[in-house]
N, C-alpha and C. Protein backbone atom coordinates (compact mmCIF):
# COMPACT_ATOMS: atom_id res chain seq x y z
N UNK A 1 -29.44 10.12 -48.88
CA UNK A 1 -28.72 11.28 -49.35
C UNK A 1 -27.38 11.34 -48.61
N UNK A 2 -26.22 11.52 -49.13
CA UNK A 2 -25.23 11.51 -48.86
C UNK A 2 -24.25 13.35 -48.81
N UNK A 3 -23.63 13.72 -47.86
CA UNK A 3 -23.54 14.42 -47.22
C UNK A 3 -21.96 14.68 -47.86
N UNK A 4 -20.97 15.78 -47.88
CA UNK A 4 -19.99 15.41 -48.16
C UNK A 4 -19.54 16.50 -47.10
N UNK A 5 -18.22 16.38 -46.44
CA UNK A 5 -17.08 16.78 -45.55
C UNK A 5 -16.65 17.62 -45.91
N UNK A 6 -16.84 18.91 -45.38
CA UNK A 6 -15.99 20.29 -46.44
C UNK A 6 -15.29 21.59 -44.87
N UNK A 7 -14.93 21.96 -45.05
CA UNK A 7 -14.30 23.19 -43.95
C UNK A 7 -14.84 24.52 -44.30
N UNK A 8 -15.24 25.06 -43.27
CA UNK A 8 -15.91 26.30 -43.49
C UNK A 8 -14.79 27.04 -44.19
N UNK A 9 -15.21 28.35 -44.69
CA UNK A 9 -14.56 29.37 -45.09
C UNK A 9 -14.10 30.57 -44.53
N UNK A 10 -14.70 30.70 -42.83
CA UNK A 10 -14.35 31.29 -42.03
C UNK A 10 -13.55 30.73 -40.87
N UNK A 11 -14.27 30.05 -40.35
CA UNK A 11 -13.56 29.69 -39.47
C UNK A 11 -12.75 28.29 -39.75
N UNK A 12 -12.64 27.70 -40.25
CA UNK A 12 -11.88 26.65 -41.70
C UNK A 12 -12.30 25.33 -40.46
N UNK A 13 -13.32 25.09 -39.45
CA UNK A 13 -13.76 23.84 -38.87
C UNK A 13 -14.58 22.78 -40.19
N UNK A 14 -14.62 22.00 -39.93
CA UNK A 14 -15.01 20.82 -40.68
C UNK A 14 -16.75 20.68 -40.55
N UNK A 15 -17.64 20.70 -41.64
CA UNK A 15 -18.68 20.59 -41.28
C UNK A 15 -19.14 19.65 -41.99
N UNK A 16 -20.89 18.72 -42.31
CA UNK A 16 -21.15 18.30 -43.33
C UNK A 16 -21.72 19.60 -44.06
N UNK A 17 -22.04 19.30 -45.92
CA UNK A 17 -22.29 19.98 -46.89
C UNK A 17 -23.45 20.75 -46.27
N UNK A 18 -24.74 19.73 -45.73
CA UNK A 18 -25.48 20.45 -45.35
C UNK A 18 -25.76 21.52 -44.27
N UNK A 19 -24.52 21.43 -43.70
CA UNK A 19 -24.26 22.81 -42.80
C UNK A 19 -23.77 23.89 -42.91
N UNK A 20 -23.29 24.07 -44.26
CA UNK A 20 -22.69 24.95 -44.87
C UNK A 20 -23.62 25.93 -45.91
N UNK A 21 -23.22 27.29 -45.75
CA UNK A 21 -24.20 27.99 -46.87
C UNK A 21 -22.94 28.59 -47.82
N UNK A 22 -23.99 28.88 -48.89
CA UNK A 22 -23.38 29.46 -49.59
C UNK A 22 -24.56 31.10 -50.38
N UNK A 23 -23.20 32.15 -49.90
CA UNK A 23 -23.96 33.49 -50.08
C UNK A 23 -23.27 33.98 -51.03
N UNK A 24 -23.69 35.09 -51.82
CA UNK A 24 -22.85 35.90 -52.61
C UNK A 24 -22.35 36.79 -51.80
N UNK A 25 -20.69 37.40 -52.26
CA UNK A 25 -20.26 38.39 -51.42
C UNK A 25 -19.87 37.85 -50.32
N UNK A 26 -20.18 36.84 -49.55
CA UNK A 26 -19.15 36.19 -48.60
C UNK A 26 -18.47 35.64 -48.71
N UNK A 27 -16.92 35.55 -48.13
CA UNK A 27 -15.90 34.37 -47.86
C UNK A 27 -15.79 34.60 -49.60
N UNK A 28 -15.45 35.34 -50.30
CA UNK A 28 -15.29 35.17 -51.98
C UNK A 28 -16.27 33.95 -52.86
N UNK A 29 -17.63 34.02 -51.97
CA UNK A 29 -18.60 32.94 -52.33
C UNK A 29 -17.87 31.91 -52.32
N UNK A 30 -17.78 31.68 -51.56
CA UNK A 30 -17.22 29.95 -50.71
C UNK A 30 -18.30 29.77 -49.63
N UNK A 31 -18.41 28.24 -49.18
CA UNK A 31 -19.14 28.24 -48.54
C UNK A 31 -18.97 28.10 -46.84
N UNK A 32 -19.39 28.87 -45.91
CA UNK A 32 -19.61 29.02 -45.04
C UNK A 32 -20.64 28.47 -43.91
N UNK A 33 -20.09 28.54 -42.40
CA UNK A 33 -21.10 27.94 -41.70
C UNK A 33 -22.05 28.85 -40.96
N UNK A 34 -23.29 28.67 -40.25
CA UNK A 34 -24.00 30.18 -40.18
C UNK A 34 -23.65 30.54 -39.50
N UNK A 35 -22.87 30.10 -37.90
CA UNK A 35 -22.20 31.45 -37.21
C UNK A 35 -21.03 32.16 -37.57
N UNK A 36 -20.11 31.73 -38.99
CA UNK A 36 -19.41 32.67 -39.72
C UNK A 36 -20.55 33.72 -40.74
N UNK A 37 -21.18 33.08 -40.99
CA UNK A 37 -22.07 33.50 -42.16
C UNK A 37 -23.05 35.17 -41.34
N UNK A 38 -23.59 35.14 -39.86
CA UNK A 38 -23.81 35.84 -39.29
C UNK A 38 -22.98 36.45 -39.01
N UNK A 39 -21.89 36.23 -38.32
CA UNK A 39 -20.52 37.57 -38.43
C UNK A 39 -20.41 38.08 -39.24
N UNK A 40 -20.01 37.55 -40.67
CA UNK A 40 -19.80 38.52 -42.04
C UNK A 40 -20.62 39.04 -42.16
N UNK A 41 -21.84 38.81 -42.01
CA UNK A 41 -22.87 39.99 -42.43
C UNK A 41 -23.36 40.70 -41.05
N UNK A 42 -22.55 41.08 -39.96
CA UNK A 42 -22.97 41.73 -39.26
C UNK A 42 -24.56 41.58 -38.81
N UNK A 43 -25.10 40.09 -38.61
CA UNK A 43 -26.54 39.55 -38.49
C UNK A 43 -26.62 39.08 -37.18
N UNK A 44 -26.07 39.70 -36.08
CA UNK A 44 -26.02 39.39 -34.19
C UNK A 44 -25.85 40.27 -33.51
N UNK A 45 -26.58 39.84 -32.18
CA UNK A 45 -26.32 40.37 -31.09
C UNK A 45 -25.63 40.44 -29.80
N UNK A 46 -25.74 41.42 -28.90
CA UNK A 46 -24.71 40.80 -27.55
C UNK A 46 -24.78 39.49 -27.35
N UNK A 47 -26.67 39.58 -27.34
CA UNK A 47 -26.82 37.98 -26.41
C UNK A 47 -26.37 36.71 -27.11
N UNK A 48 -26.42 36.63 -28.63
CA UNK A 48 -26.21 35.64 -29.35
C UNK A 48 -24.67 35.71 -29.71
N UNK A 49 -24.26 36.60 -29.68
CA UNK A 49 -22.64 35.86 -29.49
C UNK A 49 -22.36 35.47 -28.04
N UNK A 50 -22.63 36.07 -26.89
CA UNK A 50 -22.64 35.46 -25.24
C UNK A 50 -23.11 33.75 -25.33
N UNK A 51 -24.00 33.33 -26.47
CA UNK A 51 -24.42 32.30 -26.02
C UNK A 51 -23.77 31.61 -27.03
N UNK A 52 -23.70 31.68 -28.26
CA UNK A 52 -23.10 30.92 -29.63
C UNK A 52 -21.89 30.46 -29.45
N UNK A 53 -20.96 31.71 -29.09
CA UNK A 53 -19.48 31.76 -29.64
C UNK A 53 -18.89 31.55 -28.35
N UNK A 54 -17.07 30.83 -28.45
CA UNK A 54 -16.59 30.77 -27.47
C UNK A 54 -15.59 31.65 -27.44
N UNK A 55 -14.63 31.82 -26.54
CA UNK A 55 -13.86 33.33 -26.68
C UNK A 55 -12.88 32.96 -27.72
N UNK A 56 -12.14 31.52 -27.89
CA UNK A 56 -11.22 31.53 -28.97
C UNK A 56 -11.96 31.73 -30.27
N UNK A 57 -13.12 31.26 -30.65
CA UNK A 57 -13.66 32.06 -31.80
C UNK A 57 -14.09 33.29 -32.28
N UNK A 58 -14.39 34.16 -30.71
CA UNK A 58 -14.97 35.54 -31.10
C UNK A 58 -13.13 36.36 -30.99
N UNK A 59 -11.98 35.69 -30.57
CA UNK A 59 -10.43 36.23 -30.96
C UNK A 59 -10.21 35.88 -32.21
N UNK A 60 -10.53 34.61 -32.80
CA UNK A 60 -10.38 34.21 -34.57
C UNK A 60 -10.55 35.16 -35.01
N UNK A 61 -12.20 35.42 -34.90
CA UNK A 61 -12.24 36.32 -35.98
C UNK A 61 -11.98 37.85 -35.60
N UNK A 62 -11.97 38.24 -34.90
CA UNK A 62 -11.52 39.68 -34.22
C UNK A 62 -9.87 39.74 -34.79
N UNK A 63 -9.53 38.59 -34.80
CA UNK A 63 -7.91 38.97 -35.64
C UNK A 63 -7.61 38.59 -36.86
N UNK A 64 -8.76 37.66 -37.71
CA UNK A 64 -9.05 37.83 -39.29
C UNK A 64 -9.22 39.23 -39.34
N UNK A 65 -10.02 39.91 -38.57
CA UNK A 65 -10.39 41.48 -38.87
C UNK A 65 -9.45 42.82 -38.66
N UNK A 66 -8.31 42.32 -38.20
CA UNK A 66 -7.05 42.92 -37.75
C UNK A 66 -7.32 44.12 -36.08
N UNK A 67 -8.64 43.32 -35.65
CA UNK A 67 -8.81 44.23 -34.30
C UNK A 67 -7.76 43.94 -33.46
N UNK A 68 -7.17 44.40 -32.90
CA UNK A 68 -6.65 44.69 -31.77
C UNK A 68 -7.06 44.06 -30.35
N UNK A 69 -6.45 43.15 -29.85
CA UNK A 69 -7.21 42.29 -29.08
C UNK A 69 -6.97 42.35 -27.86
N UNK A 70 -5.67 43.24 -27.47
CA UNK A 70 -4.96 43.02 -26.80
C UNK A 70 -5.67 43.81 -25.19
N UNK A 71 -5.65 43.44 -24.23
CA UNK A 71 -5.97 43.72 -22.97
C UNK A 71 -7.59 43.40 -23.02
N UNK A 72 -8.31 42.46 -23.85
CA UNK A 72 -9.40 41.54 -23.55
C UNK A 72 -9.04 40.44 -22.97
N UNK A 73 -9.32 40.56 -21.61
CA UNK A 73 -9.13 39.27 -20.80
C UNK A 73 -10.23 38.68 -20.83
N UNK A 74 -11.54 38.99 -20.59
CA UNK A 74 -13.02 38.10 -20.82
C UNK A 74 -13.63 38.12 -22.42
N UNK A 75 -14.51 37.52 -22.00
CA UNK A 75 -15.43 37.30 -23.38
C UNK A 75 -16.40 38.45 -23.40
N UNK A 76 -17.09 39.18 -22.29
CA UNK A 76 -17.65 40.37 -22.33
C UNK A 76 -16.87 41.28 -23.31
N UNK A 77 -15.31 41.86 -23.28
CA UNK A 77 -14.59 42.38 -23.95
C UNK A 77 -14.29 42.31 -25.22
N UNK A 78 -14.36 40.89 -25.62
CA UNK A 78 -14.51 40.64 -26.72
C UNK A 78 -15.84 41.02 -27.45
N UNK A 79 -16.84 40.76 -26.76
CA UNK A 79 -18.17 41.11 -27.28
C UNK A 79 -18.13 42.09 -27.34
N UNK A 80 -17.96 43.16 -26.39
CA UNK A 80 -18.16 44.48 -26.61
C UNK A 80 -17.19 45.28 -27.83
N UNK A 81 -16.16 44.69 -28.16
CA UNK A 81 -15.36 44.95 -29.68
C UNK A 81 -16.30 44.33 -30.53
N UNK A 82 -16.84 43.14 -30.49
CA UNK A 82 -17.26 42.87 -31.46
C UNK A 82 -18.73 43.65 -31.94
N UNK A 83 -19.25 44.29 -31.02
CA UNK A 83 -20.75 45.31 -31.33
C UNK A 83 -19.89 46.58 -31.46
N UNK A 84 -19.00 47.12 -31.13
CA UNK A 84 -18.16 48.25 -31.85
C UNK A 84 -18.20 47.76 -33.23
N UNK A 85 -17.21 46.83 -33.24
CA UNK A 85 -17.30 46.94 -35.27
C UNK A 85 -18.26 46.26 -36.02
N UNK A 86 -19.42 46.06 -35.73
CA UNK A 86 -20.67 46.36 -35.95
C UNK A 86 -21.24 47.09 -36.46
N UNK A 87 -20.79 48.34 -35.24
CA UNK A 87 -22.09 49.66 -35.07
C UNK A 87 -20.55 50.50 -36.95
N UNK A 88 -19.73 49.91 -35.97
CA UNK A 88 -18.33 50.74 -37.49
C UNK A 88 -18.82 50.48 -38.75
N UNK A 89 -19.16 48.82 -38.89
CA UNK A 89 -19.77 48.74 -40.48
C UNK A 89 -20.75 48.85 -40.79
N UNK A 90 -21.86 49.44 -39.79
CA UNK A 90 -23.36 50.01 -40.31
C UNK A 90 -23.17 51.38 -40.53
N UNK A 91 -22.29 52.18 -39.87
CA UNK A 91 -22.22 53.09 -40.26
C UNK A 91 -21.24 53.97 -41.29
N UNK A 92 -20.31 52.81 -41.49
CA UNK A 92 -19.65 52.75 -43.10
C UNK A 92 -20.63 52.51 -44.26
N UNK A 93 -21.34 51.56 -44.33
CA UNK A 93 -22.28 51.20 -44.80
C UNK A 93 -23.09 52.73 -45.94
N UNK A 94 -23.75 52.68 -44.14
CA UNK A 94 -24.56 54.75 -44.10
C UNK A 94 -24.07 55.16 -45.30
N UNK A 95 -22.54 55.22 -44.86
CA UNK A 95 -22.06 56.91 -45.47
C UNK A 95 -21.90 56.11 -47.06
N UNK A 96 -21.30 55.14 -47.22
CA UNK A 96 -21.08 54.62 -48.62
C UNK A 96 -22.47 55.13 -49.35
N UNK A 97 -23.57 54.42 -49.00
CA UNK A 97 -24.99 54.61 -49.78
C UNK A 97 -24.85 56.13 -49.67
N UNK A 98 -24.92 57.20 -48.72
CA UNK A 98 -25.33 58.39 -49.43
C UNK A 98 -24.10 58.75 -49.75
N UNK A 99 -23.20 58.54 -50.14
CA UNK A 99 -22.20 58.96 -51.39
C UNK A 99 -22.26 58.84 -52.83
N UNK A 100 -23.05 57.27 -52.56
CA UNK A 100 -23.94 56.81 -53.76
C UNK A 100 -25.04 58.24 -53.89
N UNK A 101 -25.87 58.29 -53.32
CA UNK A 101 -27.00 59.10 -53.55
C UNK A 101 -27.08 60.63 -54.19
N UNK A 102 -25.90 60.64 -53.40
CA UNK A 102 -25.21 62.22 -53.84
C UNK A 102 -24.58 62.56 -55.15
N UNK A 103 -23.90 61.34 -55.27
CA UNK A 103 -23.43 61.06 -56.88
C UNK A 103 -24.14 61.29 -57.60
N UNK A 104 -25.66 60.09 -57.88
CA UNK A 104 -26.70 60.34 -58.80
C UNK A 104 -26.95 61.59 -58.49
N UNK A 105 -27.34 62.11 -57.75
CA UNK A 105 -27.61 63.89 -57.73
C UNK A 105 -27.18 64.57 -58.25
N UNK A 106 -25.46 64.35 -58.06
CA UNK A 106 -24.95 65.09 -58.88
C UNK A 106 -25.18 65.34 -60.34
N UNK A 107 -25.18 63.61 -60.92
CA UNK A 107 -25.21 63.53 -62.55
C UNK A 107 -26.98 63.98 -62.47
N UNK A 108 -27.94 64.23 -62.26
CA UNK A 108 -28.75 64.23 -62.09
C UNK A 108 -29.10 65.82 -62.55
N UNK A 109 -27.96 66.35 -61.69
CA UNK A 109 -28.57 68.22 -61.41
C UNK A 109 -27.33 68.32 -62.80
N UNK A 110 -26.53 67.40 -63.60
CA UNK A 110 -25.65 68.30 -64.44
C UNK A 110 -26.84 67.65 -65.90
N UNK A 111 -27.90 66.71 -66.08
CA UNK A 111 -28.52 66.64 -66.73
C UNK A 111 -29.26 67.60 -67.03
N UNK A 112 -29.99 68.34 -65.75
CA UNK A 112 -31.45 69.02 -65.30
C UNK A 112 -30.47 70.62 -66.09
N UNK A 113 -29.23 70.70 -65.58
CA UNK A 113 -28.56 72.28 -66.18
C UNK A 113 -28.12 71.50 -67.55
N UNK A 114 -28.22 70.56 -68.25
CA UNK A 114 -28.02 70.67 -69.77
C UNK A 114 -29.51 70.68 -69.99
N UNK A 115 -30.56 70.71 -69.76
CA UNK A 115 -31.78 70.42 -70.29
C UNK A 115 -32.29 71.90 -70.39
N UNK A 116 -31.75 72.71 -69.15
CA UNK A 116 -32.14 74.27 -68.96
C UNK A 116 -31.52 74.96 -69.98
N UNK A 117 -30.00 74.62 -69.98
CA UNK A 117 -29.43 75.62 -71.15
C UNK A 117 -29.92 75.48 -72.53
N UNK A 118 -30.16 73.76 -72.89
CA UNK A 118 -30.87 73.99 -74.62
C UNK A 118 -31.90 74.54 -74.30
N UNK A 119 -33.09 74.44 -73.15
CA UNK A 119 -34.30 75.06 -73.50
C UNK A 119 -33.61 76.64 -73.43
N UNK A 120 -33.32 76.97 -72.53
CA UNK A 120 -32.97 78.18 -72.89
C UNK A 120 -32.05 78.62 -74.06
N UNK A 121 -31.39 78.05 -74.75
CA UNK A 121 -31.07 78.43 -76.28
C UNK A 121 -31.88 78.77 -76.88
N UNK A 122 -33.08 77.67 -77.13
CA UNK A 122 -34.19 77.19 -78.45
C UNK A 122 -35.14 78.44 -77.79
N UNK A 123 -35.74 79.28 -76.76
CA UNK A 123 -36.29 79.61 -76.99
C UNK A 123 -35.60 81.31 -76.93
N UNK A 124 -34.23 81.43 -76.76
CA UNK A 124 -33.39 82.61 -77.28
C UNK A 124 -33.59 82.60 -79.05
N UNK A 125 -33.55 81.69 -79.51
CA UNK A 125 -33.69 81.73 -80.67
C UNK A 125 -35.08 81.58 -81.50
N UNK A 126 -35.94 81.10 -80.84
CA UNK A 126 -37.47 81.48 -81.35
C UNK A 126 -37.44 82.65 -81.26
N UNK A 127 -37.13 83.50 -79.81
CA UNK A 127 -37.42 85.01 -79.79
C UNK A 127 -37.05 85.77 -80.66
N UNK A 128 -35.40 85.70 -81.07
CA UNK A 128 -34.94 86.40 -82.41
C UNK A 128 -35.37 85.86 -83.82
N UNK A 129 -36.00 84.68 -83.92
CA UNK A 129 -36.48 84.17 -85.35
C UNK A 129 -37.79 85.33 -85.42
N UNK A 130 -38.84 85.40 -84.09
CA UNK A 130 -39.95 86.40 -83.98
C UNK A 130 -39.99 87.44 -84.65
N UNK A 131 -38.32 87.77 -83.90
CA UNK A 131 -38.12 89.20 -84.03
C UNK A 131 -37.88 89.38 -85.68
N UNK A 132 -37.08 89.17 -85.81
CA UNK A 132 -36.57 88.56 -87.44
C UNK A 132 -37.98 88.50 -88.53
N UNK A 133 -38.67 87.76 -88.16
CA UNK A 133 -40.23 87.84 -88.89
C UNK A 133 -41.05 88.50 -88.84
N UNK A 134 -41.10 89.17 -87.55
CA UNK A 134 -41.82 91.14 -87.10
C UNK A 134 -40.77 92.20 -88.36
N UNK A 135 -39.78 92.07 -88.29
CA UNK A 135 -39.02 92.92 -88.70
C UNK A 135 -39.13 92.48 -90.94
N UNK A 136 -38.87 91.52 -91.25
CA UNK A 136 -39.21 91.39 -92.52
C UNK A 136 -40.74 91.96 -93.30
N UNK A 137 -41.48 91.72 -92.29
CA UNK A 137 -43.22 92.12 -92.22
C UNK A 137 -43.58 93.35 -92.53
N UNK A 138 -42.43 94.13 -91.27
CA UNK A 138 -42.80 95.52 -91.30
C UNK A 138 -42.19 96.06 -92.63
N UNK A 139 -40.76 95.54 -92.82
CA UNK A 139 -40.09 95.96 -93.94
C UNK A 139 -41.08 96.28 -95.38
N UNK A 140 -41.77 95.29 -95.40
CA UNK A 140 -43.08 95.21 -96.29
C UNK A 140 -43.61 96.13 -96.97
């Protein structure tokens, strides 16, 4: 089996095919290598970037991301930005989904008040059809 030569999509190093993934939603579905592939998806920890990454890669991508890099002299520093915008896109994340949630609610509760007002029409109008048919009866 033959292997072919391609450059990641993050960090643009040279890998073979078989080191490369390919995800939806990452890198514009291009294919990627897994310690880019774990950054984009926010899939690490302190210890595994301390041990994975070297500091010119955890600055790559800290300035693909437009962080601010400036007065990180160690790689601790860097790490510790890099579990900040982390904890930033889990909790962007958060709020996106219940904005979602709230939405359907919304259309949800303007269904539940169109469903109340016809029932409450149809049976405003049974009551006066009643009445209407009490009243022809008696006319009698």
């Amino acid at each position: 089996m033959t292997y072919v030569v391609q450059k990641c999509s993050g960090c643009t190093e040279v890998h073979c095919s078989r080191c490369l993934a390919l995800r939806t939603g990452c890198f514009n579905d291009r294919p990627a290598c897994a310690k880019c592939m774990s950054l984009a998806t926010g899939d690490y920890t302190h210890d595994y970037l301390a041990r994975q990454f070297s500091v010119r890669e955890l600055r790559r991508f800290l300035a693909g991301r437009c962080v601010a890099i400036d007065g990180c002299s160690e790689k601790h520093d860097l790490i510790e930005l890099m579990m900040q915008l982390r904890r930033s896109s889990l909790v962007q994340a958060e709020n996106e989904e219940r904005s979602r949630h709230v939405s359907q609610l919304r259309v949800i509760f303007t269904h539940l008040t169109d469903l109340y007002s016809t029932y409450s029409t149809i049976v405003y109008f049974k009551t006066v059809a009643e009445r209407l048919k009490t009243m022809q009866w008696s006319a009698h």
